[in-house]
C-alpha atoms as a PDB file:
ATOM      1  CA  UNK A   1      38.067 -64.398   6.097  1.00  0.00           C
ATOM      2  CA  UNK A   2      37.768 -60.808   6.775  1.00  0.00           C
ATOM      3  CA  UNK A   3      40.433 -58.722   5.846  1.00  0.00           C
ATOM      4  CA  UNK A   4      41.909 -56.933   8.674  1.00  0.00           C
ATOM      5  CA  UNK A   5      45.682 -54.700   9.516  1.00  0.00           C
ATOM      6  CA  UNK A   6      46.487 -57.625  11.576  1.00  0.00           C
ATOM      7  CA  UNK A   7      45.689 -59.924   8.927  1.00  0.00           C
ATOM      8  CA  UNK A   8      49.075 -59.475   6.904  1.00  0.00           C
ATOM      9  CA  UNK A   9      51.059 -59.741   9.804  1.00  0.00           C
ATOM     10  CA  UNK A  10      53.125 -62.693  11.197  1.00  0.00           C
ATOM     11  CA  UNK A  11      52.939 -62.456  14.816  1.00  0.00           C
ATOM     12  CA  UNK A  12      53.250 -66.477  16.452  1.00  0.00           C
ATOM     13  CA  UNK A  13      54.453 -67.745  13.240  1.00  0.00           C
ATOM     14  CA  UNK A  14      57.618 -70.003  12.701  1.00  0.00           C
ATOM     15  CA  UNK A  15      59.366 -69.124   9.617  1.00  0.00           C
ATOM     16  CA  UNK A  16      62.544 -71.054   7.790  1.00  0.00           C
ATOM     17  CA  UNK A  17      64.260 -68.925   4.713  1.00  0.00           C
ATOM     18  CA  UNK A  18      66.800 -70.332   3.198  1.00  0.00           C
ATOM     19  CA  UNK A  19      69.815 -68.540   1.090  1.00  0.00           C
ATOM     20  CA  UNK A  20      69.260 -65.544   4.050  1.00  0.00           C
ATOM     21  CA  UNK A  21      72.625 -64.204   4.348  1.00  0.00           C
ATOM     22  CA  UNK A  22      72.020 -61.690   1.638  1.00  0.00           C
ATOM     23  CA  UNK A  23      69.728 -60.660  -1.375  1.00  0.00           C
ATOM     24  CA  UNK A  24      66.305 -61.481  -1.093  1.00  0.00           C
ATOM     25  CA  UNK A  25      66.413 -64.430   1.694  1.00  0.00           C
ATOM     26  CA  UNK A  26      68.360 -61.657   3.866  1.00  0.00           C
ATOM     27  CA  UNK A  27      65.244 -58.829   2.861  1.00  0.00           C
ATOM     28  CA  UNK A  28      62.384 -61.535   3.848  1.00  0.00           C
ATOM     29  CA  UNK A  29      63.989 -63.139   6.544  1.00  0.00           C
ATOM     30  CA  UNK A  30      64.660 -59.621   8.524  1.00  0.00           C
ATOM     31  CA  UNK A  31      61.268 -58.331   7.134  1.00  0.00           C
ATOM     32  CA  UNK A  32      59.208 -61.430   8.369  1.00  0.00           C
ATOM     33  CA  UNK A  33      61.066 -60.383  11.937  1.00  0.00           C
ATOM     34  CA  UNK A  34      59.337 -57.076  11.691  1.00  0.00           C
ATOM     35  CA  UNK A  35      56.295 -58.365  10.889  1.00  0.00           C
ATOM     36  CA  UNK A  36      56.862 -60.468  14.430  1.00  0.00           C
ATOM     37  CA  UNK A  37      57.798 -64.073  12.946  1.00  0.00           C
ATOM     38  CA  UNK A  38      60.511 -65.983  15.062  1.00  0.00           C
ATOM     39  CA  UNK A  39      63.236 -67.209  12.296  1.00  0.00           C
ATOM     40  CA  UNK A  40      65.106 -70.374  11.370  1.00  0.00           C
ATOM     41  CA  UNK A  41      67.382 -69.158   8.503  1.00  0.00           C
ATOM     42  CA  UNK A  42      70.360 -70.823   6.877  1.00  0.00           C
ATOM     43  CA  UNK A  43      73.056 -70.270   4.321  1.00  0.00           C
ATOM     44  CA  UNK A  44      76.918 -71.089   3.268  1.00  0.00           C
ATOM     45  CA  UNK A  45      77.875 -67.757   3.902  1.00  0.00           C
ATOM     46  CA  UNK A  46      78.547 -67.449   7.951  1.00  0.00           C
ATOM     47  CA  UNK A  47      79.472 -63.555   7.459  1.00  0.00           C
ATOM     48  CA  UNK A  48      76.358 -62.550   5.689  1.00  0.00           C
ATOM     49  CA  UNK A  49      74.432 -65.235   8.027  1.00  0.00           C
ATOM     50  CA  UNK A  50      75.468 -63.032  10.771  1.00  0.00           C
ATOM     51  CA  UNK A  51      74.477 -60.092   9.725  1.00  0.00           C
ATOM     52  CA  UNK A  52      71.202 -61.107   9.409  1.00  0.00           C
ATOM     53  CA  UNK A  53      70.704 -62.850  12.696  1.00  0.00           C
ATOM     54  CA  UNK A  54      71.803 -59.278  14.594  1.00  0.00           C
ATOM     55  CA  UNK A  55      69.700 -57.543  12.819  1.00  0.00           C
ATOM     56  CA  UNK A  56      66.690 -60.109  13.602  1.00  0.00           C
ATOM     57  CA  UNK A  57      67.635 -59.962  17.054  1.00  0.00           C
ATOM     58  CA  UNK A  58      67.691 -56.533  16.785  1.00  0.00           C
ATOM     59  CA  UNK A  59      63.712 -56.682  16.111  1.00  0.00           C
ATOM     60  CA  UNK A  60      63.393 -58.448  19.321  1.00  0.00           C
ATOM     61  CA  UNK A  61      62.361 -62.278  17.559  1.00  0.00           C
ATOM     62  CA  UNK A  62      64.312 -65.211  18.368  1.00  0.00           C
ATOM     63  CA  UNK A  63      66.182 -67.014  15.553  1.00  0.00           C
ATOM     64  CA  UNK A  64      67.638 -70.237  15.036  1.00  0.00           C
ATOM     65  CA  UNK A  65      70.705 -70.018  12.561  1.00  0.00           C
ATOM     66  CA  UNK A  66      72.270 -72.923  10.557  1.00  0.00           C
ATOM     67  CA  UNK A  67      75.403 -72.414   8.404  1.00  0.00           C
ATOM     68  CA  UNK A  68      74.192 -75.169   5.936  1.00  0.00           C
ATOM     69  CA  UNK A  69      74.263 -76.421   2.251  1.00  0.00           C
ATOM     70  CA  UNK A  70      70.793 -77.168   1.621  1.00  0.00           C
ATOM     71  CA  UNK A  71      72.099 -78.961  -1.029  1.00  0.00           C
ATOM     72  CA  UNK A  72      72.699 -82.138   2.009  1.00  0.00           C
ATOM     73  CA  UNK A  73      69.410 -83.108   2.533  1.00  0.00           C
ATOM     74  CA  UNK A  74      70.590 -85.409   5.771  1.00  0.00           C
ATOM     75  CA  UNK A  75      71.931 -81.737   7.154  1.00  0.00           C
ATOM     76  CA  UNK A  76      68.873 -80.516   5.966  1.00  0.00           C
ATOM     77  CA  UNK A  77      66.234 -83.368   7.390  1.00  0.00           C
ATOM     78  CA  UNK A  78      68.407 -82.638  10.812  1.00  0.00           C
ATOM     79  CA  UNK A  79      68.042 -79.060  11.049  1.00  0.00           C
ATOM     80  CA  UNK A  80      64.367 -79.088  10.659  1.00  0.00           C
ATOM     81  CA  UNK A  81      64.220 -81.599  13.096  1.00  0.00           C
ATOM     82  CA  UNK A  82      65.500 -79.519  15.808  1.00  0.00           C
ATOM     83  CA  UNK A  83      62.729 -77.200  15.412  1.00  0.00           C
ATOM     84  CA  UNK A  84      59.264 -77.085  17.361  1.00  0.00           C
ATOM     85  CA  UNK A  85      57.303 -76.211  14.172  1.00  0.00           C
ATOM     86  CA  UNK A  86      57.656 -74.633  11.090  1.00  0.00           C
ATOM     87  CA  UNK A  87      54.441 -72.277   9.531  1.00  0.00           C
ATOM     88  CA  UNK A  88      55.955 -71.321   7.112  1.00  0.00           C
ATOM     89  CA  UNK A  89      59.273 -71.972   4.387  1.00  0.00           C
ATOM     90  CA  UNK A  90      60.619 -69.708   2.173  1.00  0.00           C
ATOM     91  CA  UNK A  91      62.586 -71.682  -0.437  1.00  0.00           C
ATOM     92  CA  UNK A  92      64.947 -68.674  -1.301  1.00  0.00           C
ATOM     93  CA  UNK A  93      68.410 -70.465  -1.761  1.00  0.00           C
ATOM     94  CA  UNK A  94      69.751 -70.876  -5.435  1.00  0.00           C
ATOM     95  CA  UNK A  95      71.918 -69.640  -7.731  1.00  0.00           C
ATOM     96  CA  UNK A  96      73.394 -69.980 -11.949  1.00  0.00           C
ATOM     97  CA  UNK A  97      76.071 -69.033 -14.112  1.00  0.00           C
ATOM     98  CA  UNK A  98      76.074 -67.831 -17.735  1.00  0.00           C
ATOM     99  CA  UNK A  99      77.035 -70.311 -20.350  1.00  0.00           C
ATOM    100  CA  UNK A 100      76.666 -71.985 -23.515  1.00  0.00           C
ATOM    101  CA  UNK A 101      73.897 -75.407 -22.816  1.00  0.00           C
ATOM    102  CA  UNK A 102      77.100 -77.452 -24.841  1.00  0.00           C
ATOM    103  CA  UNK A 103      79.646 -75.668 -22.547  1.00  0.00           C
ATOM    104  CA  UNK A 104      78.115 -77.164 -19.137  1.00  0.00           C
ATOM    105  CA  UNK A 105      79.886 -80.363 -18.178  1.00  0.00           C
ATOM    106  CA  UNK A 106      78.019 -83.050 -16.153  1.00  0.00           C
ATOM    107  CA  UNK A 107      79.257 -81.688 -13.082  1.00  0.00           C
ATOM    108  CA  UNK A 108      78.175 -78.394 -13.696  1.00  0.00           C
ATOM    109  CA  UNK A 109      74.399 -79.354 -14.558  1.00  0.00           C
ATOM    110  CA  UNK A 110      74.203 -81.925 -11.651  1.00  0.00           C
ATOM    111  CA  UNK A 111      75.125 -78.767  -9.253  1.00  0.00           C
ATOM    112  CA  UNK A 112      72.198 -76.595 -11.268  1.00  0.00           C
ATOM    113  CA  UNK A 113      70.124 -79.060 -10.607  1.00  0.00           C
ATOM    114  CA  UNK A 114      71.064 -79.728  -7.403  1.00  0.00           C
ATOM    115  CA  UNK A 115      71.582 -75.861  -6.352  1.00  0.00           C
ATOM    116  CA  UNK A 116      67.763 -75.050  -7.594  1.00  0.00           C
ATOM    117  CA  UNK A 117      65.548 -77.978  -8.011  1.00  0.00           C
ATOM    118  CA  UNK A 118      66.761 -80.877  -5.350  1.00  0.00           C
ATOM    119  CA  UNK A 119      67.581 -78.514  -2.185  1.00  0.00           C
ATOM    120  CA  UNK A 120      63.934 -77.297  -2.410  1.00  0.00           C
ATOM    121  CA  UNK A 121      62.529 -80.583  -2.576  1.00  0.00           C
ATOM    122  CA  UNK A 122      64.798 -81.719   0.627  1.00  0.00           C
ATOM    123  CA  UNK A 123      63.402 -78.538   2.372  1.00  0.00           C
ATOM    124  CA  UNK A 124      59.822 -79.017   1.613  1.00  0.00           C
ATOM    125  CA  UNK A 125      60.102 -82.626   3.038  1.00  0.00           C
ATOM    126  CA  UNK A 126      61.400 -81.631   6.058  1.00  0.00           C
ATOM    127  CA  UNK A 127      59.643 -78.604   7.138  1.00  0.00           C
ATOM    128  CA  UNK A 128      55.781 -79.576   5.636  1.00  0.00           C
ATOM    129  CA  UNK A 129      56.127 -82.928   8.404  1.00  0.00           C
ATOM    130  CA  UNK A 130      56.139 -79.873  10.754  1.00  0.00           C
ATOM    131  CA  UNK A 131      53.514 -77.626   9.911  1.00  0.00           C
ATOM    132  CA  UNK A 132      50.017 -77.598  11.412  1.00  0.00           C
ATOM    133  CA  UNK A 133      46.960 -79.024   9.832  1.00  0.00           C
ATOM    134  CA  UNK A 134      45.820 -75.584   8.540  1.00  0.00           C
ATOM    135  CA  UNK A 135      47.580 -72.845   8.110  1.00  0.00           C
ATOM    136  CA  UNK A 136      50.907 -73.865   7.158  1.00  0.00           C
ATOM    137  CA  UNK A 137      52.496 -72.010   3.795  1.00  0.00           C
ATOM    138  CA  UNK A 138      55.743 -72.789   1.215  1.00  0.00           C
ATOM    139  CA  UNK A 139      56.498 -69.805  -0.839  1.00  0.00           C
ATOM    140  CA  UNK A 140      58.847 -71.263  -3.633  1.00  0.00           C
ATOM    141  CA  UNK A 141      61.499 -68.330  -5.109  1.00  0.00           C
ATOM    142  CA  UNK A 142      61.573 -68.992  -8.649  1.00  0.00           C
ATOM    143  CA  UNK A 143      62.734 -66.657 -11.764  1.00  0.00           C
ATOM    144  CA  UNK A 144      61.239 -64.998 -14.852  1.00  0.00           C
ATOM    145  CA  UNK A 145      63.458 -67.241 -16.562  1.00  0.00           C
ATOM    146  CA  UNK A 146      61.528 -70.099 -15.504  1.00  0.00           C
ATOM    147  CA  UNK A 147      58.597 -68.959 -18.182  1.00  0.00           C
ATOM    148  CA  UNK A 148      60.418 -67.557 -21.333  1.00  0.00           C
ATOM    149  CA  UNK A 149      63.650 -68.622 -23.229  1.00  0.00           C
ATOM    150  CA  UNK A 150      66.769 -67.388 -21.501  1.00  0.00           C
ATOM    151  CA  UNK A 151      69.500 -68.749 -23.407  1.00  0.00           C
ATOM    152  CA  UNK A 152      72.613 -69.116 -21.647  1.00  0.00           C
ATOM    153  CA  UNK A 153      70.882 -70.116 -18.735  1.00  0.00           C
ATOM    154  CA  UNK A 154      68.700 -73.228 -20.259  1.00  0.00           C
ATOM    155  CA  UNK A 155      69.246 -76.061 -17.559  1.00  0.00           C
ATOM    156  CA  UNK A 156      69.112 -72.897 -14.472  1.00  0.00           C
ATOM    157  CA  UNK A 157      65.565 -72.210 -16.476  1.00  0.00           C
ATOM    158  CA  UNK A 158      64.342 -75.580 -16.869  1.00  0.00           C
ATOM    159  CA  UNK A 159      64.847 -76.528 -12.999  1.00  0.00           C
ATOM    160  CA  UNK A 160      62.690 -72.871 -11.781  1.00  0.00           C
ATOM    161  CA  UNK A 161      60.294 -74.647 -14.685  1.00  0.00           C
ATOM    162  CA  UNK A 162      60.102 -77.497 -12.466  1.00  0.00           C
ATOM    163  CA  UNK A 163      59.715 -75.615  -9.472  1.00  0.00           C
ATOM    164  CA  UNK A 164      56.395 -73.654 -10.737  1.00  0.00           C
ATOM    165  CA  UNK A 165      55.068 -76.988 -11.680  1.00  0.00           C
ATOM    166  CA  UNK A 166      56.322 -78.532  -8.221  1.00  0.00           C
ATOM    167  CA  UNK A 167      54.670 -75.761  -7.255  1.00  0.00           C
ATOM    168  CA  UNK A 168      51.232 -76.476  -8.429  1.00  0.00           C
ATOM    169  CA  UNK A 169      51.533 -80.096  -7.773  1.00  0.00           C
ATOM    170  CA  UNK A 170      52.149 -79.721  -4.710  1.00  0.00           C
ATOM    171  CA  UNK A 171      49.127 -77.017  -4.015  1.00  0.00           C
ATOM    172  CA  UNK A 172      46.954 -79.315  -5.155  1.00  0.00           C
ATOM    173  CA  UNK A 173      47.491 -81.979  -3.307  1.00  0.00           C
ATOM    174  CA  UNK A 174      48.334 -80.690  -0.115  1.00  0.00           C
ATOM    175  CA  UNK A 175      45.008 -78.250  -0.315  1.00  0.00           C
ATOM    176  CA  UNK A 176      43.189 -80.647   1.634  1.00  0.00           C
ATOM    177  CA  UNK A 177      45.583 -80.724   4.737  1.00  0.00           C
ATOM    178  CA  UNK A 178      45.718 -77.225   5.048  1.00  0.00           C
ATOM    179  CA  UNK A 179      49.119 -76.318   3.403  1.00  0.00           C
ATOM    180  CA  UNK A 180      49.457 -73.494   0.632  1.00  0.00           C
ATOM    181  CA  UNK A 181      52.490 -73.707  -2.023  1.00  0.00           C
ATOM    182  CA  UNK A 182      52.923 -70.471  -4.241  1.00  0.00           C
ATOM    183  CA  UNK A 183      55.575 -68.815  -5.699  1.00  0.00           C
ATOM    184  CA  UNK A 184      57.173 -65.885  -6.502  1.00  0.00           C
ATOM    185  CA  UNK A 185      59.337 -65.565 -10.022  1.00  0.00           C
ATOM    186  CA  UNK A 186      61.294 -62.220  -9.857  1.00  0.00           C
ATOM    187  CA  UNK A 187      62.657 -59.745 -12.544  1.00  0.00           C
ATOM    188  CA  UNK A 188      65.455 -58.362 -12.989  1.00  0.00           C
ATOM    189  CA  UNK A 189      66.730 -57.802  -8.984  1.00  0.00           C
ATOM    190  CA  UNK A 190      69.719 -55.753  -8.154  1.00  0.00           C
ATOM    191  CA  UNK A 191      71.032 -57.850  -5.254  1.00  0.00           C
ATOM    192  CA  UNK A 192      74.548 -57.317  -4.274  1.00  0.00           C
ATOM    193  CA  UNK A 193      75.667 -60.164  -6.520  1.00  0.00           C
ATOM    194  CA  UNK A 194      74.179 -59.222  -9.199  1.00  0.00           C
ATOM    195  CA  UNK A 195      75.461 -55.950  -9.254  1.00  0.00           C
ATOM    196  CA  UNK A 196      78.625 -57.143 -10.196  1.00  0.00           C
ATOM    197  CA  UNK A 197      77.811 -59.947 -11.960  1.00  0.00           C
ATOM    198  CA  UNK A 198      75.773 -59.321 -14.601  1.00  0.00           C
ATOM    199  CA  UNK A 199      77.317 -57.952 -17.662  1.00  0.00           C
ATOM    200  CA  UNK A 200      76.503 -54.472 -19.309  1.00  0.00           C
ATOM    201  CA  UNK A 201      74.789 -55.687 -21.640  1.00  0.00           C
ATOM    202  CA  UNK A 202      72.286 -57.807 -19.667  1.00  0.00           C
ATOM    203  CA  UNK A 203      71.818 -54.827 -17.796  1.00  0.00           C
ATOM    204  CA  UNK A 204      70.371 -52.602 -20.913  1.00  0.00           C
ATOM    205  CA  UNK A 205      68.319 -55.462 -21.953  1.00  0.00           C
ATOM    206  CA  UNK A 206      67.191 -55.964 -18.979  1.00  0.00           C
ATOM    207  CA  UNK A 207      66.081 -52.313 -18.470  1.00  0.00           C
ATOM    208  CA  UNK A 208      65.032 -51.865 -22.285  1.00  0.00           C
ATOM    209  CA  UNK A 209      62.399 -54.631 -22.018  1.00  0.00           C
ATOM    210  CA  UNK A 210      60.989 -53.565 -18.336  1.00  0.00           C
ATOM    211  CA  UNK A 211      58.015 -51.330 -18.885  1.00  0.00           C
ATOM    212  CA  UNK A 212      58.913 -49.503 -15.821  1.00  0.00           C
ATOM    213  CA  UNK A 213      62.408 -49.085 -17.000  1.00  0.00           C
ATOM    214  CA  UNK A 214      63.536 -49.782 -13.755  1.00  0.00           C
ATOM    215  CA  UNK A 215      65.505 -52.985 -11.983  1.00  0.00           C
ATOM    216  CA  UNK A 216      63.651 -54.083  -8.857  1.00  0.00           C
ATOM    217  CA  UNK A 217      65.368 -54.137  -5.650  1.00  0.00           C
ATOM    218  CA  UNK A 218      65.294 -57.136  -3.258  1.00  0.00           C
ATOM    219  CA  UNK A 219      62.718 -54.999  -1.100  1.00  0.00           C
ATOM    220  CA  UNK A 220      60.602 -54.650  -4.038  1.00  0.00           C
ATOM    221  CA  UNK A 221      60.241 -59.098  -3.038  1.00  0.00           C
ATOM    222  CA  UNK A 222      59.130 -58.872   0.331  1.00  0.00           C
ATOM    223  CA  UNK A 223      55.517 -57.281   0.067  1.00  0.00           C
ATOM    224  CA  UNK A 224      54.655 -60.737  -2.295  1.00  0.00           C
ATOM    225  CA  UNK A 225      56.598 -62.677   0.801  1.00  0.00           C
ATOM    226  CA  UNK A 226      54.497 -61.448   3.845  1.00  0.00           C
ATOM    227  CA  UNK A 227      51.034 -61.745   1.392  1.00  0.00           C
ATOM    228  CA  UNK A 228      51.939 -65.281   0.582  1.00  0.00           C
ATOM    229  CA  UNK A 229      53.071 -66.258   4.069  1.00  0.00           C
ATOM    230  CA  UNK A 230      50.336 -64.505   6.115  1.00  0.00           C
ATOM    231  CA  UNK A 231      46.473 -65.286   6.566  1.00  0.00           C
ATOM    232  CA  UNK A 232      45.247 -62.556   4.351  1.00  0.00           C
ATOM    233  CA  UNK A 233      46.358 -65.130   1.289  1.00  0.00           C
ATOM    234  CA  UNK A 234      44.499 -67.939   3.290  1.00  0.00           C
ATOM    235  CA  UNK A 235      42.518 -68.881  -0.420  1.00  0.00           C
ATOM    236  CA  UNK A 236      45.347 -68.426  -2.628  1.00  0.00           C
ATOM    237  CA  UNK A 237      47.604 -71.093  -3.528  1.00  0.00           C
ATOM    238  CA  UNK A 238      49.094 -72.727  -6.380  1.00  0.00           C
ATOM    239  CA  UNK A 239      50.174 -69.344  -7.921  1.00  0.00           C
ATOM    240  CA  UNK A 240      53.401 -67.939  -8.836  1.00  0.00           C
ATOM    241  CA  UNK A 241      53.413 -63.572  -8.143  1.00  0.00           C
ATOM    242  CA  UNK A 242      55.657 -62.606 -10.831  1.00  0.00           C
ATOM    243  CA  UNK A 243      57.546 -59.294  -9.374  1.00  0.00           C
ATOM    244  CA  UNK A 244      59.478 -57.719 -12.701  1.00  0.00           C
ATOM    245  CA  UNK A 245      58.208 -54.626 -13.642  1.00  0.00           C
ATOM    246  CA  UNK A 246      55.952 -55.898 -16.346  1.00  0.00           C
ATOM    247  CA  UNK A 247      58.913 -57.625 -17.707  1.00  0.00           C
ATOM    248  CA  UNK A 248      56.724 -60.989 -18.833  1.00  0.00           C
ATOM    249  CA  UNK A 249      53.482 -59.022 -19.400  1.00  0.00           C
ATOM    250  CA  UNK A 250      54.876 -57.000 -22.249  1.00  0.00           C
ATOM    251  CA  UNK A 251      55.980 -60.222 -23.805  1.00  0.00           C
ATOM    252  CA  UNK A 252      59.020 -61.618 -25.932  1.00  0.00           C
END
């Protein structure tokens, strides 16, 4: 299709973004409202959900909030439900902690798995019975981690693994009705949370292995977002954007 200004942006289109009470769910979800989506976003955090909804609002698009774990998928199945239509999901919710592979219990692995692997299946199900017959999109937030050794994060890794592949899988054999899965693994993001969370040291590895010796910031995720989500990517699917500074590309 020819490539046009209006082509990247989202005017008439129904977006869901999940984790969007802060980070990068809360960059794309406001962003996408800019752009002139209408939003159905959803998180645990009813603060940080709030925020995001005024400031949506603020942009003059309508938005449908859920305070939700989308870890439920009958709480998920009946949120989407109670949407018109959905053209496009942004499977942004997720989240890890740092330990030893023989330090996580069974409880702790089931909610990795769970947290980052499960949800996005349960919000994929939903929302892809309610996209159109062309045109709809799934942009799948993965990790860097998901393609290189990461220890102290091995069964967070292996489930963004399985997303990339879901992924692809999915691409392929939804191509036919229309639908376009991709992905987008980033870096090393200073979100709020991480911020804090991440220890020194991470930090100066982090910045000593980025060739642009810089950490990216969740607005640094949002240009990938709106190409992924809007007709100018109309051919591209199956294909994870990594956004990390050349983190991967200058290699282990």
């Amino acid at each position: 299709m020819p490539i046009t200004p209006e082509s990247v942006l989202l005017t008439g289109r129904r977006a869901v973004v999940t984790g969007a009470a802060q980070g990068i769910g809360a960059a794309i979800a406001t962003t996408f409202a800019r752009f002139g989506a209408d939003l159905a976003i959803c998180d645990r955090d009813a603060d940080g959900l709030a925020r995001t909804t005024e400031e949506i609002l603020a942009n003059g698009r309508h938005v449908h909030t859920e305070l939700l774990d989308v870890r439920d998928g009958d709480a998920v199945r009946e949120w989407i439900a109670a949407l018109d239509a959905v053209d496009v999901l942004v499977n942004n919710a997720g989240g890890g902690f740092e330990a030893a592979f023989t330090d996580v219990n069974d409880k702790g692995q089931d909610a990795l798995i769970r947290e980052n692997f499960v949800s996005v299946t349960h919000c994929i199900r939903a929302c892809v019975a309610k996209m159109p017959e062309r045109g709809g999109s799934v942009v799948n937030i993965t990790s860097i981690e998901a393609h290189r050794a990461a220890p102290g994060y091995a069964v967070y890794s292996a489930m963004k693994a399985a997303v990339v592949n879901l992924t692809e899988t999915l691409a392929a054999e939804w191509a036919k009705r229309g639908v376009r899965v991709n992905a987008i693994a980033p870096g090393f993001v200073m979100t709020d949370l991480n911020r804090d969370k991440m220890s020194a040291e991470r930090k100066a590895m982090a910045l000593a292995r980025t060739p642009m010796k810089t950490f990216g910031e969740t607005s640094d995720m949002v240009g990938a977002a709106i190409y992924l989500a809007s007709p100018a990517a109309s051919f591209v699917t199956g294909e994870t954007i990594r956004v990390d500074g050349g983190f991967l590309a200058a290699g282990l």
